[in-house]
C-alpha atoms as a PDB file:
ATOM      1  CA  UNK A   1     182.957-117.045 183.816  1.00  0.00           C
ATOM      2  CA  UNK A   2     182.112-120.294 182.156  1.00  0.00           C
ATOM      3  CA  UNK A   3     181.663-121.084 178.908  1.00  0.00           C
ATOM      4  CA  UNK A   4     177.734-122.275 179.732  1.00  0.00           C
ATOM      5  CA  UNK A   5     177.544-118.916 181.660  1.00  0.00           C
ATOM      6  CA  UNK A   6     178.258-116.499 178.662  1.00  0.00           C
ATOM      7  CA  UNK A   7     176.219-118.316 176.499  1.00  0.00           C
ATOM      8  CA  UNK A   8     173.597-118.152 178.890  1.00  0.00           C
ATOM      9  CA  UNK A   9     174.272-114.477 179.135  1.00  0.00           C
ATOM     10  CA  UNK A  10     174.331-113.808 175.450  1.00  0.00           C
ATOM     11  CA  UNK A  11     171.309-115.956 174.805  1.00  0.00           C
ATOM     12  CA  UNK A  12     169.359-113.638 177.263  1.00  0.00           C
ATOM     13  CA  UNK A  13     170.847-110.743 176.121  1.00  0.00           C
ATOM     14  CA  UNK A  14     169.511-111.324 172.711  1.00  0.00           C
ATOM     15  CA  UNK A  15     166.159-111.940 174.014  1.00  0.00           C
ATOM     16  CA  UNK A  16     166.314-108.313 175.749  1.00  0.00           C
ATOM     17  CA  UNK A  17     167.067-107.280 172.904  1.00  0.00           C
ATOM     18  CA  UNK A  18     164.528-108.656 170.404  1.00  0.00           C
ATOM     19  CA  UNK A  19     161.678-107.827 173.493  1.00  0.00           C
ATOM     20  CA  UNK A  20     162.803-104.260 173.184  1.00  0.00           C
ATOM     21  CA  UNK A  21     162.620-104.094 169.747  1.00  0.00           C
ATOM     22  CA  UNK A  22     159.314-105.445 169.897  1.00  0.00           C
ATOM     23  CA  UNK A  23     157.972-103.011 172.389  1.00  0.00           C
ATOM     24  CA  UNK A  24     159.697 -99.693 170.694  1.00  0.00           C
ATOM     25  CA  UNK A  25     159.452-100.751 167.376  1.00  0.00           C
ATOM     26  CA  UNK A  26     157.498-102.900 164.804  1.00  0.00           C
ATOM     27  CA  UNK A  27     155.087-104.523 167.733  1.00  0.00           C
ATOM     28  CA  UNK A  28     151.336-103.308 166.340  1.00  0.00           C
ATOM     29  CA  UNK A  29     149.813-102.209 169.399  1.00  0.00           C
ATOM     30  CA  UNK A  30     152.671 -99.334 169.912  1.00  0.00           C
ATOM     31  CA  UNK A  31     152.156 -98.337 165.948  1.00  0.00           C
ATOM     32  CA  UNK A  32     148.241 -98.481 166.224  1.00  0.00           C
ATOM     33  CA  UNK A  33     148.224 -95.969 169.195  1.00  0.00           C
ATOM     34  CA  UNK A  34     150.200 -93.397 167.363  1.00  0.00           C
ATOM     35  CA  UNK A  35     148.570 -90.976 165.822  1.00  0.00           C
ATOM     36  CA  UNK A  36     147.680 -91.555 162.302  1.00  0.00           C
ATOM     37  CA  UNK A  37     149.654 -88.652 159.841  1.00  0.00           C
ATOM     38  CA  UNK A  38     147.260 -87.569 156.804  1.00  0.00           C
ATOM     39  CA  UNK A  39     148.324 -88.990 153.526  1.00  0.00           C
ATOM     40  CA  UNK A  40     146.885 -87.876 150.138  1.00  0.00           C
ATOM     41  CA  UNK A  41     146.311 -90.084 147.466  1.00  0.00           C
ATOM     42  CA  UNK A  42     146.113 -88.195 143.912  1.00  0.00           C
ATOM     43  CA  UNK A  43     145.745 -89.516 140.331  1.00  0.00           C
ATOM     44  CA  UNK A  44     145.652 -87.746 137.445  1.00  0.00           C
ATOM     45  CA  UNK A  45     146.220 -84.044 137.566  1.00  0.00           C
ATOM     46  CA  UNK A  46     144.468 -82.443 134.499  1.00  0.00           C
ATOM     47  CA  UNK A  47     141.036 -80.911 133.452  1.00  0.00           C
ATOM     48  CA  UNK A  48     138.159 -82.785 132.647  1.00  0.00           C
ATOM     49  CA  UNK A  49     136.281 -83.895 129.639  1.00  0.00           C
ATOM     50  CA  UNK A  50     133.231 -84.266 127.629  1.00  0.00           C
ATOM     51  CA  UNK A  51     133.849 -88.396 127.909  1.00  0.00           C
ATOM     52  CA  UNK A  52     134.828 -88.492 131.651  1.00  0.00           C
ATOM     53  CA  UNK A  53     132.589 -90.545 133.566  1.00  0.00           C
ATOM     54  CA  UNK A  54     130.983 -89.511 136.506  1.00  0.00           C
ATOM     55  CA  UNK A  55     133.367 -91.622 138.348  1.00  0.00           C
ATOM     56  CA  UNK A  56     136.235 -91.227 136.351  1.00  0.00           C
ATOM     57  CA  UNK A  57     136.294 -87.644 137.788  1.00  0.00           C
ATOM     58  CA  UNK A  58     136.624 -88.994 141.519  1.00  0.00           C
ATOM     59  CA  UNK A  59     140.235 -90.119 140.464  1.00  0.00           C
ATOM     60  CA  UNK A  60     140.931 -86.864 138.003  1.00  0.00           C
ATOM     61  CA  UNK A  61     141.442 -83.172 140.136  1.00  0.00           C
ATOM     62  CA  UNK A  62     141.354 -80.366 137.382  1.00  0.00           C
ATOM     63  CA  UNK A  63     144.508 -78.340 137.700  1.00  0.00           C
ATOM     64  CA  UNK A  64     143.115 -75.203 139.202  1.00  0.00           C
ATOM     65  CA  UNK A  65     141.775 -77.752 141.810  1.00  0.00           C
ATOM     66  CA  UNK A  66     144.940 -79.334 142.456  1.00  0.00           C
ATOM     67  CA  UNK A  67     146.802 -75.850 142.881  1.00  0.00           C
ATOM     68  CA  UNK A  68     144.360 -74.668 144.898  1.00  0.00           C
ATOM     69  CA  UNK A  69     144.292 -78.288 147.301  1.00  0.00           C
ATOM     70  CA  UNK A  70     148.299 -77.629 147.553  1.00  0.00           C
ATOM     71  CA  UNK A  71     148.266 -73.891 148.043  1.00  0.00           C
ATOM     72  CA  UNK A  72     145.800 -74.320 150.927  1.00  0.00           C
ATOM     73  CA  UNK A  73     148.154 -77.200 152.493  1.00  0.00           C
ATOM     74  CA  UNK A  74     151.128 -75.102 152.645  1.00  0.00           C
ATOM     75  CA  UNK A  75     148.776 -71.831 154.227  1.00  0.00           C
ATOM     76  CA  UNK A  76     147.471 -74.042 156.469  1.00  0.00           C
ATOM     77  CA  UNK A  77     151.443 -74.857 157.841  1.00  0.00           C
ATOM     78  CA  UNK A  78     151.467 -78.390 156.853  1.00  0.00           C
ATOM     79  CA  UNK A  79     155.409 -79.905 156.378  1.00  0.00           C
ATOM     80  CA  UNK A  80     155.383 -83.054 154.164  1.00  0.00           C
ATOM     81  CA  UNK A  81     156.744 -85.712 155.278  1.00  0.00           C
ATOM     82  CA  UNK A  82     158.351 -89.168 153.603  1.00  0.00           C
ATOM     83  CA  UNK A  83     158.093 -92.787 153.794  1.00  0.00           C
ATOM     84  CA  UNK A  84     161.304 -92.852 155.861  1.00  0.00           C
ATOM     85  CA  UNK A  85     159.939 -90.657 158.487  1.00  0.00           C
ATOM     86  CA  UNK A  86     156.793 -91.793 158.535  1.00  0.00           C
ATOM     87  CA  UNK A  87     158.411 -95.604 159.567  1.00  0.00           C
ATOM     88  CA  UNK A  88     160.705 -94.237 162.031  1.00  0.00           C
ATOM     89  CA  UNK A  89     157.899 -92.070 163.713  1.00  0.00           C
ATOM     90  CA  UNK A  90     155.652 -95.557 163.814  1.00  0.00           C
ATOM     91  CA  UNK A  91     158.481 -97.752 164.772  1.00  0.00           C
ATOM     92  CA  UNK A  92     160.247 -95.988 166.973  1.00  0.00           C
ATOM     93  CA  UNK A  93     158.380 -92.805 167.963  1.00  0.00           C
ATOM     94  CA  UNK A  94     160.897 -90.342 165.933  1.00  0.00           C
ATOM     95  CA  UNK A  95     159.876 -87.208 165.622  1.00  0.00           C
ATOM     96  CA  UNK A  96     158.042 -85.608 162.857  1.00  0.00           C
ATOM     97  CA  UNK A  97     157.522 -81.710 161.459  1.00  0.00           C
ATOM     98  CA  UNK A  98     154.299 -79.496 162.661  1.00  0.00           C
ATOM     99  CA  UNK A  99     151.191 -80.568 161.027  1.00  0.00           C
ATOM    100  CA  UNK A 100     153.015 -83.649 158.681  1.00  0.00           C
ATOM    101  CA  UNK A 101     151.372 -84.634 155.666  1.00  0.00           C
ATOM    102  CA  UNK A 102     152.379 -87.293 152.919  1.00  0.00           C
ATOM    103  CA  UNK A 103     151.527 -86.538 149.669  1.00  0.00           C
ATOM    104  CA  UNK A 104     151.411 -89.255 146.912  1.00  0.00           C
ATOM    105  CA  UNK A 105     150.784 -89.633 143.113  1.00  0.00           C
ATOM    106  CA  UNK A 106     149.720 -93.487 142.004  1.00  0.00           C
ATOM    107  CA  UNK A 107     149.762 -95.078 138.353  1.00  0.00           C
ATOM    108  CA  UNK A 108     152.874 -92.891 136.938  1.00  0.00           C
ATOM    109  CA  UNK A 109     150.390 -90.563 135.069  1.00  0.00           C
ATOM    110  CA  UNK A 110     152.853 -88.002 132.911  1.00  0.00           C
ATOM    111  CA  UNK A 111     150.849 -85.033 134.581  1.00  0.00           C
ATOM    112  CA  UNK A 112     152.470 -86.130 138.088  1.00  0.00           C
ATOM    113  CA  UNK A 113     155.538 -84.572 136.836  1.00  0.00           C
ATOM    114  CA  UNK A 114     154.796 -82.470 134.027  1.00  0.00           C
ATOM    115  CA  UNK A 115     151.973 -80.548 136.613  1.00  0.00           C
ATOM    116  CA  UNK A 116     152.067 -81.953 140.201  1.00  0.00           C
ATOM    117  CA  UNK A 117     155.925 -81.808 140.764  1.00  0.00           C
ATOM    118  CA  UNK A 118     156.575 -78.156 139.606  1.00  0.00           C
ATOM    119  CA  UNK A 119     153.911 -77.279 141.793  1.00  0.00           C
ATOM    120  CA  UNK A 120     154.747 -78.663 144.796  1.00  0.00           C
ATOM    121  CA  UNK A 121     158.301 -77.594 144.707  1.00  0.00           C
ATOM    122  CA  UNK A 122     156.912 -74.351 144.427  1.00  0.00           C
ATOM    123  CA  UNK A 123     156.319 -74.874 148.383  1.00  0.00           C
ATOM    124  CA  UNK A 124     159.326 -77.362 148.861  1.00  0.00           C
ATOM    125  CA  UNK A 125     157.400 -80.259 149.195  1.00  0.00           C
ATOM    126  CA  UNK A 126     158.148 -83.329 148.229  1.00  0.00           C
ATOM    127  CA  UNK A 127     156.134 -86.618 147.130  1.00  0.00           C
ATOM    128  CA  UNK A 128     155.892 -90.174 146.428  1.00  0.00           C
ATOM    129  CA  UNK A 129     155.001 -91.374 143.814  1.00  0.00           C
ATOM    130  CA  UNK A 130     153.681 -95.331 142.761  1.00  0.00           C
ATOM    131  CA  UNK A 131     154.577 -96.132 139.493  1.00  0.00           C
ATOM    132  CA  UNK A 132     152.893 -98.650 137.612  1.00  0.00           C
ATOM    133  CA  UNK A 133     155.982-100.346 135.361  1.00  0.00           C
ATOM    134  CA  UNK A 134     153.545-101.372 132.213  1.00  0.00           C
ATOM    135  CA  UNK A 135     152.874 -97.816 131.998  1.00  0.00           C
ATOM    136  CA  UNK A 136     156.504 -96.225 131.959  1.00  0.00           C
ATOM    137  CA  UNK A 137     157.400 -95.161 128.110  1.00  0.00           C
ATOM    138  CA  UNK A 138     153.702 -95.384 127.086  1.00  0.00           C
ATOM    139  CA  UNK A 139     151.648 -92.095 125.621  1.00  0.00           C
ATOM    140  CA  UNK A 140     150.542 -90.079 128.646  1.00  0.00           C
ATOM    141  CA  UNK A 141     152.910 -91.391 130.962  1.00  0.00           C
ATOM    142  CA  UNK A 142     155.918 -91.143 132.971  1.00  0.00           C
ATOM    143  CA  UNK A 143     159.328 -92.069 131.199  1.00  0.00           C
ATOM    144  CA  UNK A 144     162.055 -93.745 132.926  1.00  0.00           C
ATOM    145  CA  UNK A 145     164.379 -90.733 132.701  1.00  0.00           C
ATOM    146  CA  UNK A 146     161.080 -88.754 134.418  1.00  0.00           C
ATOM    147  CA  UNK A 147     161.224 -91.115 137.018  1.00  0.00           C
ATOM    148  CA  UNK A 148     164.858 -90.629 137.937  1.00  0.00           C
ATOM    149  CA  UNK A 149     164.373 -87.053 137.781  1.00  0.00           C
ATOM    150  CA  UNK A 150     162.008 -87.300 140.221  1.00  0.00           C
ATOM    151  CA  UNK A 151     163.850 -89.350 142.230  1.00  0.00           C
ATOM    152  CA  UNK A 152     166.671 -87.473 141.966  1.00  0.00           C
ATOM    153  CA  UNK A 153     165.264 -84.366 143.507  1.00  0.00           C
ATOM    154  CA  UNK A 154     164.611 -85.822 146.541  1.00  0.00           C
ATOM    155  CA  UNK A 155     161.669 -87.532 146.189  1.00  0.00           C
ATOM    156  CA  UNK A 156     160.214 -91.316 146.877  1.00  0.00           C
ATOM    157  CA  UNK A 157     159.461 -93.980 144.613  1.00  0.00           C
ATOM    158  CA  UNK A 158     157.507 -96.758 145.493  1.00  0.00           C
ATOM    159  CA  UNK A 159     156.259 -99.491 143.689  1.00  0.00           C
ATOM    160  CA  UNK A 160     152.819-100.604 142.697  1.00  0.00           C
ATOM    161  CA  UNK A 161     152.847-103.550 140.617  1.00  0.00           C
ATOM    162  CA  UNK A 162     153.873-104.048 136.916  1.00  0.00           C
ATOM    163  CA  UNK A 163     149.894-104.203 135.395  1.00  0.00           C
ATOM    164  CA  UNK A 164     147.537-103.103 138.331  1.00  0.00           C
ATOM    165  CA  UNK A 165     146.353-106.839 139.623  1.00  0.00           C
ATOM    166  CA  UNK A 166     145.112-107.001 143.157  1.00  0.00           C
ATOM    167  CA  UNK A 167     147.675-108.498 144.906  1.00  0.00           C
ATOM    168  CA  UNK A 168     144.905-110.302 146.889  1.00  0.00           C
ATOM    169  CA  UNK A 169     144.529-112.630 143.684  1.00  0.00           C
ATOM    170  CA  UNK A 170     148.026-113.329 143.426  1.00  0.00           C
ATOM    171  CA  UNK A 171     149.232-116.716 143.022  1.00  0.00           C
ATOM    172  CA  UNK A 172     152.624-118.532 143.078  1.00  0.00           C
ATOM    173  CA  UNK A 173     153.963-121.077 140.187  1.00  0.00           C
ATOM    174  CA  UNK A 174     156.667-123.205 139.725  1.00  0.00           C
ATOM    175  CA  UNK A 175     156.979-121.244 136.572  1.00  0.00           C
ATOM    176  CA  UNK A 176     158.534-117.914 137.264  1.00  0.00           C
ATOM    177  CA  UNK A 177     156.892-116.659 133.992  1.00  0.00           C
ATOM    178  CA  UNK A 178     153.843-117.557 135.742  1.00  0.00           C
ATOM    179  CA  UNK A 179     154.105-116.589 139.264  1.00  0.00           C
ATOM    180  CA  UNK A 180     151.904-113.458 139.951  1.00  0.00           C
ATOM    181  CA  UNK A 181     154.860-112.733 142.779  1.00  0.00           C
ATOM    182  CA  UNK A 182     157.342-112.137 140.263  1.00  0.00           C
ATOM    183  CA  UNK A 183     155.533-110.483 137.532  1.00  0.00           C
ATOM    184  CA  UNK A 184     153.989-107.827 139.642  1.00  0.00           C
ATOM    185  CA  UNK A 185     156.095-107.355 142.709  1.00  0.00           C
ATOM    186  CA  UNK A 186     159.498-108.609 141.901  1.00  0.00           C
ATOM    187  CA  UNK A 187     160.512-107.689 138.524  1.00  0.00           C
ATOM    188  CA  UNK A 188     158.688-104.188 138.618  1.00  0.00           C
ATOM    189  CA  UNK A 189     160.474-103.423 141.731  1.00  0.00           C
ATOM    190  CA  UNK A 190     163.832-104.525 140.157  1.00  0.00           C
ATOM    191  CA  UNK A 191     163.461-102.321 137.140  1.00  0.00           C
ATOM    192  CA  UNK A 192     162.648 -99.307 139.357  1.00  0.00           C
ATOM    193  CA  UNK A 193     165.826-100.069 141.462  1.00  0.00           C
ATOM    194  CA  UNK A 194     167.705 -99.879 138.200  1.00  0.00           C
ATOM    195  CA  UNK A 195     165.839 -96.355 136.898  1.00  0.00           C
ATOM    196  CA  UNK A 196     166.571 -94.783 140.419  1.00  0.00           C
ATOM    197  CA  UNK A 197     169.638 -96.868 141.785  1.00  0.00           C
ATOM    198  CA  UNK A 198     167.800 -96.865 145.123  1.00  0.00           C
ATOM    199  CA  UNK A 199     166.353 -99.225 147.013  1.00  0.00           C
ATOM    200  CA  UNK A 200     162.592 -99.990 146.837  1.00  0.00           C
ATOM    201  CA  UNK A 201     161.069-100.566 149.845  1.00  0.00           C
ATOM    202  CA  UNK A 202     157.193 -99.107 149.702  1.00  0.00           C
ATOM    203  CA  UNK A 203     154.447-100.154 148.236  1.00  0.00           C
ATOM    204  CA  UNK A 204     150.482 -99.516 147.227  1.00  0.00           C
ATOM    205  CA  UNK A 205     148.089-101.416 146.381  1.00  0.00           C
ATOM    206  CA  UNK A 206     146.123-101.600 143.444  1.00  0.00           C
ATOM    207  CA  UNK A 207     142.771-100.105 144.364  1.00  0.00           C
ATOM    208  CA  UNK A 208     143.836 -99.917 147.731  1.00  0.00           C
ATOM    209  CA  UNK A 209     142.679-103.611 147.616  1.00  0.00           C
ATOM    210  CA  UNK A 210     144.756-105.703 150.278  1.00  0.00           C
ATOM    211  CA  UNK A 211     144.283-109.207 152.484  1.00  0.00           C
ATOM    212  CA  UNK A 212     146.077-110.861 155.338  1.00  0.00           C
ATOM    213  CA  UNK A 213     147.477-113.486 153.341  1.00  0.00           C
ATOM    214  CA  UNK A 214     149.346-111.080 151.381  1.00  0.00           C
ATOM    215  CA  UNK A 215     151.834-109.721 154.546  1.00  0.00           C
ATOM    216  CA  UNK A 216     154.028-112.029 154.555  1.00  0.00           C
ATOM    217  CA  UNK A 217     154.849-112.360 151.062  1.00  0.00           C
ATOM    218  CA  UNK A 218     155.288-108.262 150.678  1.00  0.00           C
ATOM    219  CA  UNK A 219     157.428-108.700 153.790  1.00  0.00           C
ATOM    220  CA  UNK A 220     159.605-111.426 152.509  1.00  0.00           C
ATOM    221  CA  UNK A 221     159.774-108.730 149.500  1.00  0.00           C
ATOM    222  CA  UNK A 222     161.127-106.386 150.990  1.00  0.00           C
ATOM    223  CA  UNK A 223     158.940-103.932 151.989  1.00  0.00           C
ATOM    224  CA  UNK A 224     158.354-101.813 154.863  1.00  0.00           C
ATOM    225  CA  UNK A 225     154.974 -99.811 154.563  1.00  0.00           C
ATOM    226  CA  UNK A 226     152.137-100.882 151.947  1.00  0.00           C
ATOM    227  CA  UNK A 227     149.762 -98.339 151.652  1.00  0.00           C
ATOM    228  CA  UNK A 228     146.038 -99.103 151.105  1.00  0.00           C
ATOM    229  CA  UNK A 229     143.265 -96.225 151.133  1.00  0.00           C
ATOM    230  CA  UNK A 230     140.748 -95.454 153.234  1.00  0.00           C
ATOM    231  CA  UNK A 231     139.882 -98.882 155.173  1.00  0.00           C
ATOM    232  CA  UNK A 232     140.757 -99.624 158.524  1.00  0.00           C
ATOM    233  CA  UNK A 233     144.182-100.471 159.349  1.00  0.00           C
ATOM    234  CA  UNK A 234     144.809-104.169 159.969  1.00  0.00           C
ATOM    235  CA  UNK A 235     145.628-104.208 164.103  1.00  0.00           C
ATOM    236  CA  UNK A 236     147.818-107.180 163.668  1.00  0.00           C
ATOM    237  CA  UNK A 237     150.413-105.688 160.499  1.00  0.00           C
ATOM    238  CA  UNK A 238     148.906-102.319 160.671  1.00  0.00           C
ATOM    239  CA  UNK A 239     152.487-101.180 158.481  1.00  0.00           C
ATOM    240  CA  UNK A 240     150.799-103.043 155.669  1.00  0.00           C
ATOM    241  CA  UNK A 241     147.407-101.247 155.787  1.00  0.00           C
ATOM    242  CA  UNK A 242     148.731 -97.633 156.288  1.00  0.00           C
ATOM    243  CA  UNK A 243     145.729 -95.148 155.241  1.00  0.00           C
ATOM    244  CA  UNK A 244     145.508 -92.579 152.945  1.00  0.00           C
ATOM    245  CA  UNK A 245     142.366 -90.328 151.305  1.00  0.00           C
ATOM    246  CA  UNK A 246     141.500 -90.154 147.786  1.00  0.00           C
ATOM    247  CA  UNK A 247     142.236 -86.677 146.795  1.00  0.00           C
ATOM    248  CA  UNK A 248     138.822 -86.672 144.793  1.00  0.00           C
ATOM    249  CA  UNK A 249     138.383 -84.403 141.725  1.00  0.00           C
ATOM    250  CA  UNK A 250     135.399 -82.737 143.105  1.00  0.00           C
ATOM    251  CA  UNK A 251     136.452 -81.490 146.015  1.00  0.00           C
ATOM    252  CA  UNK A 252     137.450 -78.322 146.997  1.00  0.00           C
ATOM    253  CA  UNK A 253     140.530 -76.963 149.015  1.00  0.00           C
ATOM    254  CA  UNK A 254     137.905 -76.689 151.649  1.00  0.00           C
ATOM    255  CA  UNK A 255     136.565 -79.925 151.634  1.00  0.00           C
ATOM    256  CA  UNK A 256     139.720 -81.372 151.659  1.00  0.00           C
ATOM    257  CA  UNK A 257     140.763 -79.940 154.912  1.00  0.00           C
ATOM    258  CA  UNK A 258     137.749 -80.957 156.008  1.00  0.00           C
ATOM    259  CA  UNK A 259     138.513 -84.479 154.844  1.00  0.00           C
ATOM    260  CA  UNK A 260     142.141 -84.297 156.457  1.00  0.00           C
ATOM    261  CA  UNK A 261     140.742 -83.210 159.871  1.00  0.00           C
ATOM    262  CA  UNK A 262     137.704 -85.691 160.039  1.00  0.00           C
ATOM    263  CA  UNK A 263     139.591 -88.664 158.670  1.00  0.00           C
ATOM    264  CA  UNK A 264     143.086 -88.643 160.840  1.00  0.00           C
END
């Protein structure tokens, strides 16, 4: 065979290749036809008080609440699942557990593992939780050596931002100290690298806030899923608009299986 003739062959071969990969695996129509798996978004996990808001409470489930939300998930036979499996089943079609369910935790709230972890290990579920990098070390949060533990024990951590900016305002500069890129995506997912030794490779977005213009950079980044909240899913990068549910404060166990069932 010549020397035109292989390259020919391997040139083709590649292009098999990439068209399969495209077909089985990241191309959005295949991902957008799978069914959607339920994903919980909670906040902080304590009771309320006399100065919370009205809507303050959305984003606070008392911890009766929360028990009671988690007990009814594991009667009702639901396995969660984790970022990895959730990408292979999109990408690839890989199986997944009876009745999956993702559970995550956003804005490294101390009550995520002081409250929500012990519980759910109680049923031997794990989580994943977003941690806001301002907010590790402060009063009321998460500590770095919390965060390890955490992921230690088997569960995720994902990044979501250093401060809380809407990534659909970010901006680059020629000045590194400047660029919104590397203050809330870069150097926050570096220093949670370094806490967990693992790599970081999910993401949500601050108020579930995201735009096209966006993808590519959190791409380029890195990442393989960003998670928004309860928009659609973008048809053309629909692994950057995965959905989740806000696991409200005032509902019930009830209503949230409701929720689950109506919304996936």
């Amino acid at each position: 065979m010549s020397k035109l003739s292989i390259s020919v062959l391997s040139i083709l071969t590649l292009l098999s290749v990439r068209s399969s990969v495209i077909a089985q695996g990241t191309n959005p129509a295949v991902i957008m036809a799978r069914k959607q798996v339920p994903i919980i978004c909670y906040h902080q996990i304590r009771d309320w008080r006399p100065k919370d808001s009205k809507n303050a409470k959305d984003y606070i489930i008392q911890i009766a609440n929360f028990k009671q939300h988690i007990k009814m998930l594991a009667d009702s036979g639901y396995h969660t699942i984790l970022p990895d499996q959730l990408y292979a089943y999109l990408t690839t079609g890989a199986a997944l557990p009876k009745k999956p369910i993702m559970l995550t935790f956003d804005d490294t709230d101390e009550d995520q593992y002081t409250i929500a972890a012990p519980e759910l290990k109680k049923y031997g579920y794990k989580a994943v939780y977003f941690v806001m990098t301002v907010s590790i070390g402060r009063p009321h949060y998460m500590t770095k050596e919390q965060v390890k533990a955490l992921s230690d024990a088997g569960n995720v951590i994902g990044s979501h931002t250093w401060d809380h900016h809407m990534t659909s305002k970010y901006k680059h500069d020629p000045n590194p100290k400047k660029d919104d890129w590397v203050i809330q995506i870069d150097k926050p997912t570096q220093k949670l690298e370094e806490i967990t030794g693992k790599k970081i490779t999910y993401f949500a977005y601050p108020f579930g806030i995201w735009n096209k213009s966006g993808f590519g950079e959190l791409h380029k980044h890195g990442f393989k899923i960003a998670f928004q909240l309860a928009e659609k899913r973008d048809p053309n990068d629909p692994l950057m608009t995965i959905r989740r549910i806000l696991g409200s404060g005032y509902w019930s166990a009830k209503t949230l299986s409701n929720s689950i069932r109506n919304s996936f």
